[in-house]
C-alpha atoms as a PDB file:
ATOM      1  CA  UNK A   1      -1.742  12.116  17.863  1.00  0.00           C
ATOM      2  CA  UNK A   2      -4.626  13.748  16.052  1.00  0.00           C
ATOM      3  CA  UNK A   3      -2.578  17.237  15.324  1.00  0.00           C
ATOM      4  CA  UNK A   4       0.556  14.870  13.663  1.00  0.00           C
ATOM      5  CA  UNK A   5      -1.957  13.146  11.780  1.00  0.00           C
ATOM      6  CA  UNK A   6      -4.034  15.962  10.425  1.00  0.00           C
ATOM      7  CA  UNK A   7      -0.227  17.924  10.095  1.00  0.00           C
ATOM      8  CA  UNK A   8       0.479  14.768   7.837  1.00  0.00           C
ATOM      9  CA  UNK A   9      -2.617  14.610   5.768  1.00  0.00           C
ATOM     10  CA  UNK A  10      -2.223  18.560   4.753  1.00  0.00           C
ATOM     11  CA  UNK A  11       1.539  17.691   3.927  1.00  0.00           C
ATOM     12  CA  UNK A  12       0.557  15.411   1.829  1.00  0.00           C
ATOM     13  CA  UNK A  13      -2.332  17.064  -0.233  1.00  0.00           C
ATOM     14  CA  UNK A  14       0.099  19.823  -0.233  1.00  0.00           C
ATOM     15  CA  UNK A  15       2.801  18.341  -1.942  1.00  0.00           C
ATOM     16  CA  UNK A  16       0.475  15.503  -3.978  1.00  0.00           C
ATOM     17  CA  UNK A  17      -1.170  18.914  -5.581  1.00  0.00           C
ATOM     18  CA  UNK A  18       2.658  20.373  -6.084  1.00  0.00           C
ATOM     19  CA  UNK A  19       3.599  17.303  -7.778  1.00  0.00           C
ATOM     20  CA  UNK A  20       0.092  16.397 -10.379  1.00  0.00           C
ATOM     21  CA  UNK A  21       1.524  20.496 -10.996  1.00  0.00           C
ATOM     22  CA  UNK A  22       4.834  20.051 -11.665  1.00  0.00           C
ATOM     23  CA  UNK A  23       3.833  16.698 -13.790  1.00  0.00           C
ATOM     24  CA  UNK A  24       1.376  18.321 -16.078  1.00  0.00           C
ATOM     25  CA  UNK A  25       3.556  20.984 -16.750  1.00  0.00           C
ATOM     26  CA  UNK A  26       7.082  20.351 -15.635  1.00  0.00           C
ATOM     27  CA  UNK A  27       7.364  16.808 -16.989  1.00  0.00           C
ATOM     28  CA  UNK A  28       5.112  16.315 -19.899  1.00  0.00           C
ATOM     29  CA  UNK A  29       7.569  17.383 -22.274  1.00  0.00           C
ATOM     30  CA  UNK A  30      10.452  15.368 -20.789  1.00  0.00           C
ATOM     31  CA  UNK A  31       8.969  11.706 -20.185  1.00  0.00           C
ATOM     32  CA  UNK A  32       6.856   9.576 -22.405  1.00  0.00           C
ATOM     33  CA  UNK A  33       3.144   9.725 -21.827  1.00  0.00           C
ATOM     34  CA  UNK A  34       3.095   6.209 -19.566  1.00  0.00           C
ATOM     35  CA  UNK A  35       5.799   8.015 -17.330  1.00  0.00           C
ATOM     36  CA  UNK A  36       3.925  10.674 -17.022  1.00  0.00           C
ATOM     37  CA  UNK A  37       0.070   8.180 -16.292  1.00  0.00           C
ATOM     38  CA  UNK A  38       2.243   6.329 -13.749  1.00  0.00           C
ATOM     39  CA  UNK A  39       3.551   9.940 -12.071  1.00  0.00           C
ATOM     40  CA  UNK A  40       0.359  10.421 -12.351  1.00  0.00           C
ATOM     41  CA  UNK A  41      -0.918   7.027 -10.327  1.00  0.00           C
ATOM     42  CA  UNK A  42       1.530   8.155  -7.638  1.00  0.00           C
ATOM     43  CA  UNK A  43      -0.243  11.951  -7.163  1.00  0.00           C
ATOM     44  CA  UNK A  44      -3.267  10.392  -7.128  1.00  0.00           C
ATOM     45  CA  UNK A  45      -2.897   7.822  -4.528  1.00  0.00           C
ATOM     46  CA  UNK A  46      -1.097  10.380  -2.175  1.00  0.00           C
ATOM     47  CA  UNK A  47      -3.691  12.545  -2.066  1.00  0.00           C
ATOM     48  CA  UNK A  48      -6.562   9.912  -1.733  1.00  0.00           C
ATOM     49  CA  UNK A  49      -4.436   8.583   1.426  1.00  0.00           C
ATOM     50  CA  UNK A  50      -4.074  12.135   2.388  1.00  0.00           C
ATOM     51  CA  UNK A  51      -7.644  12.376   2.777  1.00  0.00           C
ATOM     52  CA  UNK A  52      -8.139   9.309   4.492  1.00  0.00           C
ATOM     53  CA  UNK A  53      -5.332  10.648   7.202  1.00  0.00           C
ATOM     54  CA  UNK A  54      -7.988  14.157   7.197  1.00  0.00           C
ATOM     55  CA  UNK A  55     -10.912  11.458   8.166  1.00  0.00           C
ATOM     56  CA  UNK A  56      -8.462   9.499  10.408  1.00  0.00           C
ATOM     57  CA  UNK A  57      -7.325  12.724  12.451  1.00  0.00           C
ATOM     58  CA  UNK A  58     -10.556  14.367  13.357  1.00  0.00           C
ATOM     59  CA  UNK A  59     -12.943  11.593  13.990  1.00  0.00           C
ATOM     60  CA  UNK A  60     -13.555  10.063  17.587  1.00  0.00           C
ATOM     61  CA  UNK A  61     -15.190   6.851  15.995  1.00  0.00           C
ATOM     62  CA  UNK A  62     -11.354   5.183  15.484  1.00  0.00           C
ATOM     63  CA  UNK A  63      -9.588   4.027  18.783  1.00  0.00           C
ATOM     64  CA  UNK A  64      -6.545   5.442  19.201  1.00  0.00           C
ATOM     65  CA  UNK A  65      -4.743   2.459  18.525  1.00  0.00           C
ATOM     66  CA  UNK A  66      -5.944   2.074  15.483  1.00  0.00           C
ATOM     67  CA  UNK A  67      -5.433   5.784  14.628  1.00  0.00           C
ATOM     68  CA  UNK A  68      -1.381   5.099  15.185  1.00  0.00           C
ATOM     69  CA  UNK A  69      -1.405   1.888  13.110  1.00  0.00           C
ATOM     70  CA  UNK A  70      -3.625   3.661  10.060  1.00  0.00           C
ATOM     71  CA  UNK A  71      -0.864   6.879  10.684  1.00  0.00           C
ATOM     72  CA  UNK A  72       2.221   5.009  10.178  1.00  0.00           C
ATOM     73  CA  UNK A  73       1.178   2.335   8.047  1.00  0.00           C
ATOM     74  CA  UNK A  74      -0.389   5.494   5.183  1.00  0.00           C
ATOM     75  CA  UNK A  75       2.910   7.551   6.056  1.00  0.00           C
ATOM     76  CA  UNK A  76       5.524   4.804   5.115  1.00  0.00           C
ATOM     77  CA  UNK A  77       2.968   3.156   2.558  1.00  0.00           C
ATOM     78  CA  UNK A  78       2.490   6.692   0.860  1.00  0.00           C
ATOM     79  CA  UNK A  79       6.524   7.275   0.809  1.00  0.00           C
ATOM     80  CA  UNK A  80       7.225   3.785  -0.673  1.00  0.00           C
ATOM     81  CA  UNK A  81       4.384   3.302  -3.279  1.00  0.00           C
ATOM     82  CA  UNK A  82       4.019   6.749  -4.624  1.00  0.00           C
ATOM     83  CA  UNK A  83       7.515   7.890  -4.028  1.00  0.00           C
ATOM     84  CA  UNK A  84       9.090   4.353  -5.339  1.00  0.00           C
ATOM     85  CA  UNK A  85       6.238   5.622  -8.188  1.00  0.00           C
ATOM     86  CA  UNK A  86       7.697   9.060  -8.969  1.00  0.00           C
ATOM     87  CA  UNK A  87      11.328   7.289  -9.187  1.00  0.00           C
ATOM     88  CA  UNK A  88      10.667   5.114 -11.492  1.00  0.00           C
ATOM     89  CA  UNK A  89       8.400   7.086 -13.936  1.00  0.00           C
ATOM     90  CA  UNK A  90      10.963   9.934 -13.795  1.00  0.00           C
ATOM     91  CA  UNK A  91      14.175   7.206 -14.021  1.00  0.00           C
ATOM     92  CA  UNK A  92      15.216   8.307 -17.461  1.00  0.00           C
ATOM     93  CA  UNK A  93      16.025  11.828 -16.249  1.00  0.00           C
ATOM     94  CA  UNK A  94      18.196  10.647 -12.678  1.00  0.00           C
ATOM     95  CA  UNK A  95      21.249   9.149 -12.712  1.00  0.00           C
ATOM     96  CA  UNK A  96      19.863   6.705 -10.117  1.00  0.00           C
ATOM     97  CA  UNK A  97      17.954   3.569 -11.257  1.00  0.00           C
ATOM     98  CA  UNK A  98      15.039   3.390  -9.217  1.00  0.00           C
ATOM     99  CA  UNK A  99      14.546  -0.251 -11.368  1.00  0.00           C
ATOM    100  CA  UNK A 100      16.793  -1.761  -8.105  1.00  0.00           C
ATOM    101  CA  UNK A 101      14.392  -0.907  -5.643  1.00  0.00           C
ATOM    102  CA  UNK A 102      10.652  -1.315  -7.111  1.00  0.00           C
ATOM    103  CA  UNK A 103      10.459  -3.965  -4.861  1.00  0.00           C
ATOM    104  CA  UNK A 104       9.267  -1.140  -2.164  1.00  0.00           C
ATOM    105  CA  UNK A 105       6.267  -0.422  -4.269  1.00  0.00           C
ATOM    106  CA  UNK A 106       3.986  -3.489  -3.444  1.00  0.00           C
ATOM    107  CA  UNK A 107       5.116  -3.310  -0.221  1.00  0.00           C
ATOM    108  CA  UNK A 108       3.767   0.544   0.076  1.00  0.00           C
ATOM    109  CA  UNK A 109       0.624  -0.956  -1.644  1.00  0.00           C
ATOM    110  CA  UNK A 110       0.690  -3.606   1.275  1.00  0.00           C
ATOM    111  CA  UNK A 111       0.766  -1.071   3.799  1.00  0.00           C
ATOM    112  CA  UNK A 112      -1.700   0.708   2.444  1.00  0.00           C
ATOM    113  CA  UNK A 113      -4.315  -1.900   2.564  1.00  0.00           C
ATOM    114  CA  UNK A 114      -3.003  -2.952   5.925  1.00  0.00           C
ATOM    115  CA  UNK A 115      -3.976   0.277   7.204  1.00  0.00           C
ATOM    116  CA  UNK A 116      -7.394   0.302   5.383  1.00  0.00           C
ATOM    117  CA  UNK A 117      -7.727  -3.251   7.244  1.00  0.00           C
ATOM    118  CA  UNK A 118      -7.302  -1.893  10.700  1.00  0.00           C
ATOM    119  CA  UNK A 119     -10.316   1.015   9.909  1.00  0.00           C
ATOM    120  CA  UNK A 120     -12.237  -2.080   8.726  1.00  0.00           C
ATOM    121  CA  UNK A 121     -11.657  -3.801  11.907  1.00  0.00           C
ATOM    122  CA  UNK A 122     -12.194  -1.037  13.799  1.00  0.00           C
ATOM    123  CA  UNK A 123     -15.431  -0.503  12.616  1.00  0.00           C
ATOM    124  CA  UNK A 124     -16.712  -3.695  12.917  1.00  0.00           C
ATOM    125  CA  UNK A 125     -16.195  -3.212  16.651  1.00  0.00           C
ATOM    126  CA  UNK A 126     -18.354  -0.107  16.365  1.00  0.00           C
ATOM    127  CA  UNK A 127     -22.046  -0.506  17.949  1.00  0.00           C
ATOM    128  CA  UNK A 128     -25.035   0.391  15.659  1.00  0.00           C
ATOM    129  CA  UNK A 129     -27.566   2.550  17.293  1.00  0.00           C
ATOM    130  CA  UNK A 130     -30.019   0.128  17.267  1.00  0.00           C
ATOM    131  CA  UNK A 131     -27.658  -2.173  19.394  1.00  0.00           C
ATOM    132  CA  UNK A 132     -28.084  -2.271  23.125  1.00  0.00           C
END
């Protein structure tokens, strides 16, 4: 489980880096600046998740459990609230209107806290060293 999850995390800085790239230089000229702020939101939130998954993958403080919850709740949370994200901020430019299914961005934003909600549980089940 560990090697998917760190495999994940480094697919996901990779292509949240690829993507803040191609949006400071590939789309600044073709959406308005909000598009491009809310693109933007989308990088950004990737790669702070993609981090998390870097944490998530090589520490042995999280049961494993909780590392497959925090894995697939981030993976499908990432791919519906950033990639719902770069949809809609890039909609004038596909002949697909991503307007008919924001409704998957909260509920990427609800996975995501989900899974920050399991590592907050987890922890809480962790023992100080000053507990005995």
């Amino acid at each position: 489980m560990n090697r998917k999850i760190l495999i994940t995390a480094s697919l996901l800085g990779l292509t949240s880096v690829i993507l803040g790239a191609f949006a400071a230089h590939g789309l600044k000229a073709l959406i308005s600046e909000e598009s491009l702020q809310t693109f933007e939101t989308g990088v950004r939130y990737q790669m702070y998740h993609a981090i998390l998954l870097l944490f998530v993958g090589s520490t042995s403080l999280i049961a494993q459990n909780t590392k497959r919850l925090v894995f697939y709740f981030v993976l499908v949370g990432v791919i519906f609230f950033s990639g719902s994200i770069y949809g809609l901020a890039t909609n004038p430019l596909t002949a697909f209107d991503f307007r008919t299914v924001a409704l998957i961005t909260p509920i990427g934003g609800l996975l995501l806290i989900l899974a920050w909600g399991f590592l907050f549980k987890d922890f809480l089940k962790l023992k100080s060293k000053n507990d005995n």
